[in-house]
PDB file of N, CA and C in Angstrom:
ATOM      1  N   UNK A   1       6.487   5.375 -25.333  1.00  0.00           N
ATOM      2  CA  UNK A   1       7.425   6.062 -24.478  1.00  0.00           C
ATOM      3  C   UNK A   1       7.794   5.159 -23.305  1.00  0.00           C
ATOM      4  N   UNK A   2       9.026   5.408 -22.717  1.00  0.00           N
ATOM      5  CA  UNK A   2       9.516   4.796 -21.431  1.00  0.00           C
ATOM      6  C   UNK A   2       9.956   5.499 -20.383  1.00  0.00           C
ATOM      7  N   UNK A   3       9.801   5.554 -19.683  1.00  0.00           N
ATOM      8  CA  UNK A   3      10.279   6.664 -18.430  1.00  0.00           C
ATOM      9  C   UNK A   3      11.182   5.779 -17.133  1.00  0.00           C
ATOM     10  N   UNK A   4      12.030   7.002 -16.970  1.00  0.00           N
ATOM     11  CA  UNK A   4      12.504   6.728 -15.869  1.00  0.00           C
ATOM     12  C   UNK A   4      11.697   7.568 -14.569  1.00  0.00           C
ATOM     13  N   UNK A   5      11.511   7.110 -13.399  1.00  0.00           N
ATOM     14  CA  UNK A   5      11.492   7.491 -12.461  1.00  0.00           C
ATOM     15  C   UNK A   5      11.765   7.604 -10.971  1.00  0.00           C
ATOM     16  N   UNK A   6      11.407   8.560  -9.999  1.00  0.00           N
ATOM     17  CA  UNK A   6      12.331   8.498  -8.937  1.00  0.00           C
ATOM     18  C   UNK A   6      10.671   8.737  -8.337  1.00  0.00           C
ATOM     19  N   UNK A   7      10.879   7.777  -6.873  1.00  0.00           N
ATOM     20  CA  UNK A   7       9.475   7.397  -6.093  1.00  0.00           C
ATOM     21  C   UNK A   7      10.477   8.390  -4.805  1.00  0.00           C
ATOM     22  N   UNK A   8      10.071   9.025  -3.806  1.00  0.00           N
ATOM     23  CA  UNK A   8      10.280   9.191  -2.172  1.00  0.00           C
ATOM     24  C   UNK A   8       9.398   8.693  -1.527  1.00  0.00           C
ATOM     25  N   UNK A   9       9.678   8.225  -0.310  1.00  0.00           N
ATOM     26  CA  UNK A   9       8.374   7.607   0.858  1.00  0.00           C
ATOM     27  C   UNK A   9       8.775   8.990   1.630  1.00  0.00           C
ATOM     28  N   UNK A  10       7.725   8.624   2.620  1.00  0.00           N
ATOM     29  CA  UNK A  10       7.690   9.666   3.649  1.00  0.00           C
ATOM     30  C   UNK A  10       8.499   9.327   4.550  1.00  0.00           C
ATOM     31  N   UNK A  11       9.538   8.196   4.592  1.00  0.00           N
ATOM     32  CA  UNK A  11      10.633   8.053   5.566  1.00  0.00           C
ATOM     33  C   UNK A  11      11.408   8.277   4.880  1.00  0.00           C
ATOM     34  N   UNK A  12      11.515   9.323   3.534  1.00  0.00           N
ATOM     35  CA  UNK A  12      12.755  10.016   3.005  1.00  0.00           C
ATOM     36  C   UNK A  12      13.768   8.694   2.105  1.00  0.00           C
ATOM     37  N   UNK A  13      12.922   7.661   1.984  1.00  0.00           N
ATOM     38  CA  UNK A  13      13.519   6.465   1.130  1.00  0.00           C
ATOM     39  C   UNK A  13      13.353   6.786  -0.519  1.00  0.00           C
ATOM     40  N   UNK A  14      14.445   6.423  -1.290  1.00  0.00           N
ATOM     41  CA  UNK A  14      14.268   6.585  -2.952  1.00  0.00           C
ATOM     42  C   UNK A  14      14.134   5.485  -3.419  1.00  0.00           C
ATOM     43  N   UNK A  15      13.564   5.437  -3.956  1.00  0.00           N
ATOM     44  CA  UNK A  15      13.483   4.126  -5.276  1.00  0.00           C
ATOM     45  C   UNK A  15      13.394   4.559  -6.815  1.00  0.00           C
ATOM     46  N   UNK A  16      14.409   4.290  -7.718  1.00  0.00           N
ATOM     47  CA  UNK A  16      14.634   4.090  -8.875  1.00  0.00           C
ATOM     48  C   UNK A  16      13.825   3.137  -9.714  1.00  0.00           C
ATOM     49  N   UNK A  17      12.984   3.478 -11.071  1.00  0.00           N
ATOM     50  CA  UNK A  17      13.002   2.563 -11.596  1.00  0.00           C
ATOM     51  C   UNK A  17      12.516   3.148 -12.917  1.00  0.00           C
ATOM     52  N   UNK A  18      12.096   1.976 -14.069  1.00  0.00           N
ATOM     53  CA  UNK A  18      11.542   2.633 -15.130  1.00  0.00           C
ATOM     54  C   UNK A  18      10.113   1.781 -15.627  1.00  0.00           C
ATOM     55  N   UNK A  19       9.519   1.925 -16.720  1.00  0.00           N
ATOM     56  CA  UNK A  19       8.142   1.654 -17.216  1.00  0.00           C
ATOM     57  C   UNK A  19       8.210   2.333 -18.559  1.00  0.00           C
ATOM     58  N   UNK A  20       7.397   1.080 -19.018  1.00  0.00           N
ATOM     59  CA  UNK A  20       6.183   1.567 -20.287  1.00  0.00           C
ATOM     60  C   UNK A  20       4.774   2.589 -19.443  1.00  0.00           C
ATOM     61  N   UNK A  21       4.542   2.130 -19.231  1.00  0.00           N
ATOM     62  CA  UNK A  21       3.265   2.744 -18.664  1.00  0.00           C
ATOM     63  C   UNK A  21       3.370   3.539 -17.154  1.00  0.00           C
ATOM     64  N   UNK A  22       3.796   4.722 -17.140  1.00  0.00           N
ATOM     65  CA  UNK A  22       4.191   5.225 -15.682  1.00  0.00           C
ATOM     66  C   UNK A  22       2.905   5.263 -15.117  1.00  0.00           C
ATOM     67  N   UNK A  23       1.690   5.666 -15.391  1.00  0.00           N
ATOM     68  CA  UNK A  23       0.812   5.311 -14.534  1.00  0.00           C
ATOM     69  C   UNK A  23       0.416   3.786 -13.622  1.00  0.00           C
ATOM     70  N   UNK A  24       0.292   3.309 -14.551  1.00  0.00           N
ATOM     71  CA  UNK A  24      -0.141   1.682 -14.151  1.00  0.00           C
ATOM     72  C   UNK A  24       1.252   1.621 -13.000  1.00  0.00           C
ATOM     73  N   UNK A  25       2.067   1.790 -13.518  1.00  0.00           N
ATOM     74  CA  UNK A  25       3.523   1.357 -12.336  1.00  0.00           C
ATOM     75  C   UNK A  25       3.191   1.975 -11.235  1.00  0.00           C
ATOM     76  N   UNK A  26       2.780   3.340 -11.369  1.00  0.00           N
ATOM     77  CA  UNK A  26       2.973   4.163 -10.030  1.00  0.00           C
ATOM     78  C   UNK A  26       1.617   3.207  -9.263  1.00  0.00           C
ATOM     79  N   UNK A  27       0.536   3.177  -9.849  1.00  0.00           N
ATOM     80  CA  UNK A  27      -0.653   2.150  -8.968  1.00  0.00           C
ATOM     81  C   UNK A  27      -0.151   1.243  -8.280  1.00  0.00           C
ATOM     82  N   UNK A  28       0.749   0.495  -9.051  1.00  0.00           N
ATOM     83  CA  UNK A  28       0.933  -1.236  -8.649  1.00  0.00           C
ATOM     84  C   UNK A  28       1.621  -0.520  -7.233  1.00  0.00           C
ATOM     85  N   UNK A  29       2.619   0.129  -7.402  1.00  0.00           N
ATOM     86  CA  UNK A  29       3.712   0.961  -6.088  1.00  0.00           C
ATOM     87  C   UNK A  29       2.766   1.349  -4.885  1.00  0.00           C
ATOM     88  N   UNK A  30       1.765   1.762  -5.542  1.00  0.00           N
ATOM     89  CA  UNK A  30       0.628   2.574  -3.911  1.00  0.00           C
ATOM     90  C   UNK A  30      -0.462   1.203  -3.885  1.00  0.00           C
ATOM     91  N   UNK A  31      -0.334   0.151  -4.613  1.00  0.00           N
ATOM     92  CA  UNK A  31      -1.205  -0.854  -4.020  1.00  0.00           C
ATOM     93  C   UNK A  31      -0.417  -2.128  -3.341  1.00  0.00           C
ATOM     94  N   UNK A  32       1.046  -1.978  -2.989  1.00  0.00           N
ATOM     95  CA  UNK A  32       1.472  -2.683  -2.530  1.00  0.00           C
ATOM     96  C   UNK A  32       1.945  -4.092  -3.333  1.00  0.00           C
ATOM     97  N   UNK A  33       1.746  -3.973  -4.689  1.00  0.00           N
ATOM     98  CA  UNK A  33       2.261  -5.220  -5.160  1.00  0.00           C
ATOM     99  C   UNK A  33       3.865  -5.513  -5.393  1.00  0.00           C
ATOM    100  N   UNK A  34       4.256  -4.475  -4.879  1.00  0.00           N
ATOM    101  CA  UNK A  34       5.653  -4.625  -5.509  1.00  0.00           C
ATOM    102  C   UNK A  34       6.610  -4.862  -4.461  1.00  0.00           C
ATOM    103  N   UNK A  35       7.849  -5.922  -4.293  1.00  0.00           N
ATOM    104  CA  UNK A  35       8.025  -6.125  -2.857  1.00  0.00           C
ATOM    105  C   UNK A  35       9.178  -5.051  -2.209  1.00  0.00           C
ATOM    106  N   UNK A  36       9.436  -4.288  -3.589  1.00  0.00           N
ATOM    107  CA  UNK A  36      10.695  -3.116  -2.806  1.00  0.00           C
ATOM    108  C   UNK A  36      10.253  -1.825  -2.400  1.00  0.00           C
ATOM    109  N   UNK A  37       8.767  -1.622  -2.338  1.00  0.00           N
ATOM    110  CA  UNK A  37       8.269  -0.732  -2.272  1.00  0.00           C
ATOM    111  C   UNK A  37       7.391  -0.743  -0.826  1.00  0.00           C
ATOM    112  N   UNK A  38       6.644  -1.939  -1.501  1.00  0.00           N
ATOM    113  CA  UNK A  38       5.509  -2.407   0.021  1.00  0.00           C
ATOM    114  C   UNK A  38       5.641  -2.006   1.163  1.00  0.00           C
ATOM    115  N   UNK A  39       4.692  -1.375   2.209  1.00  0.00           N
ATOM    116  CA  UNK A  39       4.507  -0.926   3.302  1.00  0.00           C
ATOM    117  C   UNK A  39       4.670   0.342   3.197  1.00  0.00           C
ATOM    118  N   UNK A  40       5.147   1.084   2.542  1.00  0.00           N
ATOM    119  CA  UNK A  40       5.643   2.664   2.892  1.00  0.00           C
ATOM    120  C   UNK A  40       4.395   3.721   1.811  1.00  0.00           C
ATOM    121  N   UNK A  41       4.639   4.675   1.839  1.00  0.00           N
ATOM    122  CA  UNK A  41       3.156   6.115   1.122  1.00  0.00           C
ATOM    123  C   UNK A  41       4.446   6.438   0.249  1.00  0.00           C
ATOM    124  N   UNK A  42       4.745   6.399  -1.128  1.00  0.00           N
ATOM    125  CA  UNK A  42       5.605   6.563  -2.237  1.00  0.00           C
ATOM    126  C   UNK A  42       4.333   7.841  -2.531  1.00  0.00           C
ATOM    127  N   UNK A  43       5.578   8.877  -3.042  1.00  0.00           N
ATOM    128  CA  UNK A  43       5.416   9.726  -4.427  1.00  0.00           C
ATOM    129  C   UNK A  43       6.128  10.003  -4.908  1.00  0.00           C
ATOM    130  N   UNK A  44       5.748  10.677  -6.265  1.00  0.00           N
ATOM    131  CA  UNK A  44       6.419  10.485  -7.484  1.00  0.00           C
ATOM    132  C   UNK A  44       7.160  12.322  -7.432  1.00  0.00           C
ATOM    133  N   UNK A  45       8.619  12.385  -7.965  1.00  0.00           N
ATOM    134  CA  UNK A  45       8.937  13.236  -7.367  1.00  0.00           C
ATOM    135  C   UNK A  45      10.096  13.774  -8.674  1.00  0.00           C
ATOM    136  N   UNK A  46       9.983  12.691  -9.654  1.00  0.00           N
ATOM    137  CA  UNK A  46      10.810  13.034 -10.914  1.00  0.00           C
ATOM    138  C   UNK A  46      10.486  12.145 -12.008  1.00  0.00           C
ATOM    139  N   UNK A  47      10.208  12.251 -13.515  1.00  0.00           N
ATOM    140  CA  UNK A  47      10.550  11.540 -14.332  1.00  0.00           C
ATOM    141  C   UNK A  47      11.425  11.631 -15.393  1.00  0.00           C
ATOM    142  N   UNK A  48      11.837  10.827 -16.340  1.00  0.00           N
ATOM    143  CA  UNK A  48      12.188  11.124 -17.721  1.00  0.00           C
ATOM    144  C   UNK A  48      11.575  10.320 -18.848  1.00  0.00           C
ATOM    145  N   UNK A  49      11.513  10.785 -19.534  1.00  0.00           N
ATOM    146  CA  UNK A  49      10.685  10.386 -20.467  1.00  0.00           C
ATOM    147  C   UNK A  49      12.008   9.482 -22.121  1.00  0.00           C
ATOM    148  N   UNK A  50      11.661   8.774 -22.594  1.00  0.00           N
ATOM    149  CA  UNK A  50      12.912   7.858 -23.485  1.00  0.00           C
ATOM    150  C   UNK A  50      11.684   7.502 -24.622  1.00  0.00           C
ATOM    151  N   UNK A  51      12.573   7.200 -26.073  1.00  0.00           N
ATOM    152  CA  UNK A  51      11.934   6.942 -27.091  1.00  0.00           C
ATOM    153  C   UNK A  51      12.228   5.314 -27.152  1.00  0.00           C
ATOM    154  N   UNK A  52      12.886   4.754 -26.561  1.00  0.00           N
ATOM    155  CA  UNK A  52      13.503   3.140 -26.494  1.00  0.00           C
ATOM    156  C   UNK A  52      13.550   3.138 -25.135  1.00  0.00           C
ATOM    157  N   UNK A  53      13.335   1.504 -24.839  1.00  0.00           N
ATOM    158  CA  UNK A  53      13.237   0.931 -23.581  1.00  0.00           C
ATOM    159  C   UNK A  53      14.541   0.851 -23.733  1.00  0.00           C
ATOM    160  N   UNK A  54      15.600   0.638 -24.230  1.00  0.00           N
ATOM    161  CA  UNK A  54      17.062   0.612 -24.201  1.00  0.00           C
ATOM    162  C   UNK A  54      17.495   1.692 -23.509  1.00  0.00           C
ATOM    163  N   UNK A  55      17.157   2.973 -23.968  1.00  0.00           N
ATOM    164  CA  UNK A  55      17.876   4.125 -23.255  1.00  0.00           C
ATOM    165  C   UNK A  55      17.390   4.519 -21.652  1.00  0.00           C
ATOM    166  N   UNK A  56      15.833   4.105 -21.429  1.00  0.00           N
ATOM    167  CA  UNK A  56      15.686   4.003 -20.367  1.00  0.00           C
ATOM    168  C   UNK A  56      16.493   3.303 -19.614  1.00  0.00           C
ATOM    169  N   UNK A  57      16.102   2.397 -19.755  1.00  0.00           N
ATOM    170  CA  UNK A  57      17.188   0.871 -19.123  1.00  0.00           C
ATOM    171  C   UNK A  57      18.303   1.482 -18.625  1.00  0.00           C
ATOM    172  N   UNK A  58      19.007   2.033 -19.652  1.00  0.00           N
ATOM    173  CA  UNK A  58      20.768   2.533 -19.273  1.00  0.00           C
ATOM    174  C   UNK A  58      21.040   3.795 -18.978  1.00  0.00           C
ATOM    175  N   UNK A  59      19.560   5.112 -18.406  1.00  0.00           N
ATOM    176  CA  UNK A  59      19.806   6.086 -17.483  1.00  0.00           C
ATOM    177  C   UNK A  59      19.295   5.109 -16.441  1.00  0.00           C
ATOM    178  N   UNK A  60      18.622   4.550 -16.097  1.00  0.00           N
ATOM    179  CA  UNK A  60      18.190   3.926 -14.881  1.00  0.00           C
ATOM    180  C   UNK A  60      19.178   2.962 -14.093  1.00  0.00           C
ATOM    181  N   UNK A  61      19.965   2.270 -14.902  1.00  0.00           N
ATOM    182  CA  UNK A  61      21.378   1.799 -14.539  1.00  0.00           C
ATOM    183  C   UNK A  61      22.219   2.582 -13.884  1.00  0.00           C
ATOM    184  N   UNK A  62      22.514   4.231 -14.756  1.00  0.00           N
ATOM    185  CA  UNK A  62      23.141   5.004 -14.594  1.00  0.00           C
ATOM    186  C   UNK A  62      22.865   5.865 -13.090  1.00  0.00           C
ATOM    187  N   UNK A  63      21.697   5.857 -12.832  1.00  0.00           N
ATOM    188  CA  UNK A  63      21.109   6.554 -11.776  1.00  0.00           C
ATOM    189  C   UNK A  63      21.530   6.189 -10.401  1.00  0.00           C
ATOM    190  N   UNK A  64      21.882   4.344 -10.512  1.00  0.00           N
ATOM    191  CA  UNK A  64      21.578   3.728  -9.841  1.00  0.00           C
ATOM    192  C   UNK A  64      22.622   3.225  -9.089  1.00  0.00           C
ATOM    193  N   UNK A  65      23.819   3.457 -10.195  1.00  0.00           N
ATOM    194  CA  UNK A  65      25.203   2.908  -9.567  1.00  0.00           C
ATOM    195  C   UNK A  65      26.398   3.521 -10.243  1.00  0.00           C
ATOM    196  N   UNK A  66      25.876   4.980 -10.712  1.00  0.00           N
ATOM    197  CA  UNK A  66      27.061   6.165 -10.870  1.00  0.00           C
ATOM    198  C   UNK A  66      26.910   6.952  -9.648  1.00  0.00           C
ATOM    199  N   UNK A  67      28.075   6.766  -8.816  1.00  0.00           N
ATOM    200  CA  UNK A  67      27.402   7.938  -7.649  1.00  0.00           C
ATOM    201  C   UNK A  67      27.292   9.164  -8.052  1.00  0.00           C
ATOM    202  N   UNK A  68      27.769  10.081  -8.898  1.00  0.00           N
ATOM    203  CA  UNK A  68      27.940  11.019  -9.094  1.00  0.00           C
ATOM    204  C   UNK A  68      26.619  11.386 -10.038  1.00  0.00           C
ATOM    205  N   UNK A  69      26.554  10.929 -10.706  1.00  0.00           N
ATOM    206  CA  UNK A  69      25.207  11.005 -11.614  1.00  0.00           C
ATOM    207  C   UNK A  69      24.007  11.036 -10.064  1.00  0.00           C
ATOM    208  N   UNK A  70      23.680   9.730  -9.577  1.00  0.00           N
ATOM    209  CA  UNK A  70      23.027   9.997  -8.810  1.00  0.00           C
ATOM    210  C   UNK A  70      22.863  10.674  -7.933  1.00  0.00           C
ATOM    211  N   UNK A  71      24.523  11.547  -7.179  1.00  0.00           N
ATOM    212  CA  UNK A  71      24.463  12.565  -6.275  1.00  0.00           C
ATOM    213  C   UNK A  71      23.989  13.989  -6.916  1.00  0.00           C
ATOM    214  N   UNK A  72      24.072  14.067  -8.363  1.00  0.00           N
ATOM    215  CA  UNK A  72      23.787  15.605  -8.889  1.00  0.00           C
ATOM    216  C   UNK A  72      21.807  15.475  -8.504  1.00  0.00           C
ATOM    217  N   UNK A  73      21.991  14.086  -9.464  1.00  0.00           N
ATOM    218  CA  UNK A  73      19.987  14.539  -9.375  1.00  0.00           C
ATOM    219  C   UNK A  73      19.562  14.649  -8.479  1.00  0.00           C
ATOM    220  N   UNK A  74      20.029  13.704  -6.834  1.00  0.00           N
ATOM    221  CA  UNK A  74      19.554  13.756  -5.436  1.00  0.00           C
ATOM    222  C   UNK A  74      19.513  15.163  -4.837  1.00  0.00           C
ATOM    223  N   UNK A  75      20.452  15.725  -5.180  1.00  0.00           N
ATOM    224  CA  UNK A  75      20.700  17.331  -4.862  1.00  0.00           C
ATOM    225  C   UNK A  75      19.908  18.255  -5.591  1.00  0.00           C
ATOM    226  N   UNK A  76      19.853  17.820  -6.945  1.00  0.00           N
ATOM    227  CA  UNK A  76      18.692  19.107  -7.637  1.00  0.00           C
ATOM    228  C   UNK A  76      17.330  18.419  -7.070  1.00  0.00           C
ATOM    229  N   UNK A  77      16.717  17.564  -6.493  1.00  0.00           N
ATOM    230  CA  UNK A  77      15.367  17.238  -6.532  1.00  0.00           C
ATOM    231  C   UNK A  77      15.477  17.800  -4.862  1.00  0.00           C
ATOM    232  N   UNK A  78      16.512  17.732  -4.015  1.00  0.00           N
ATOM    233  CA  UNK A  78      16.386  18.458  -2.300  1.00  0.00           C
ATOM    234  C   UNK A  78      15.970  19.651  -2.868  1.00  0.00           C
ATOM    235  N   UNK A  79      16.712  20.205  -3.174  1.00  0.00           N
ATOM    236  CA  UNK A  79      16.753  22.052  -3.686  1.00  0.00           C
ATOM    237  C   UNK A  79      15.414  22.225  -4.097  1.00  0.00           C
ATOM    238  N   UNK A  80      14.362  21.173  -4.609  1.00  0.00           N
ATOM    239  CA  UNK A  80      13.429  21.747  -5.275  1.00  0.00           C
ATOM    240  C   UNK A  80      11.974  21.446  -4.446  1.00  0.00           C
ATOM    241  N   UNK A  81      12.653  20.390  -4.163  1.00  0.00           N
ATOM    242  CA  UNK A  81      11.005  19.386  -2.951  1.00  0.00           C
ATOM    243  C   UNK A  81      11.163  20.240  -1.905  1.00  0.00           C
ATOM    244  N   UNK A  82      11.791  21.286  -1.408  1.00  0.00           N
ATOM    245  CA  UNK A  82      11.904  21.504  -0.028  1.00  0.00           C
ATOM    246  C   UNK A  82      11.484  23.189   0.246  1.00  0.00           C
TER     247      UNK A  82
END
């Protein structure tokens, strides 16, 4: 499996990304190895789950630089975290 996911910090920052292994990723994210992440308390606040690293790849694209795609999910995940 491949997942997409969506990280929040506690300064209300998003980060996009995807993985084979969503655990191991989310570690590397809270141990600071990663340099777009580093310094800030990330949690995990959405995933999706993909049968090909291809289709991941190209919702995570999609997430990332469709505004509209990305304004629907930003809005259903306020409505729900809050």
């Amino acid at each position: 499996m491949f997942y997409v996911y969506v990280l929040n910090s506690d300064a209300d920052d998003v980060y996009i990304g995807y993985s084979a292994d969503l655990r191991a990723r989310l570690q590397s994210h809270h141990a600071g190895r990663n340099r777009s992440t580093r310094g800030r308390c990330w949690r995990l606040v959405y995933y999706e789950a993909y049968t090909t690293e291809t289709a991941a790849r190209d919702r995570k694209r999609i997430l990332k630089h469709d505004g509209t795609s990305r304004r629907a999910l930003m809005e259903r995940l306020r409505r729900h975290l809050k």
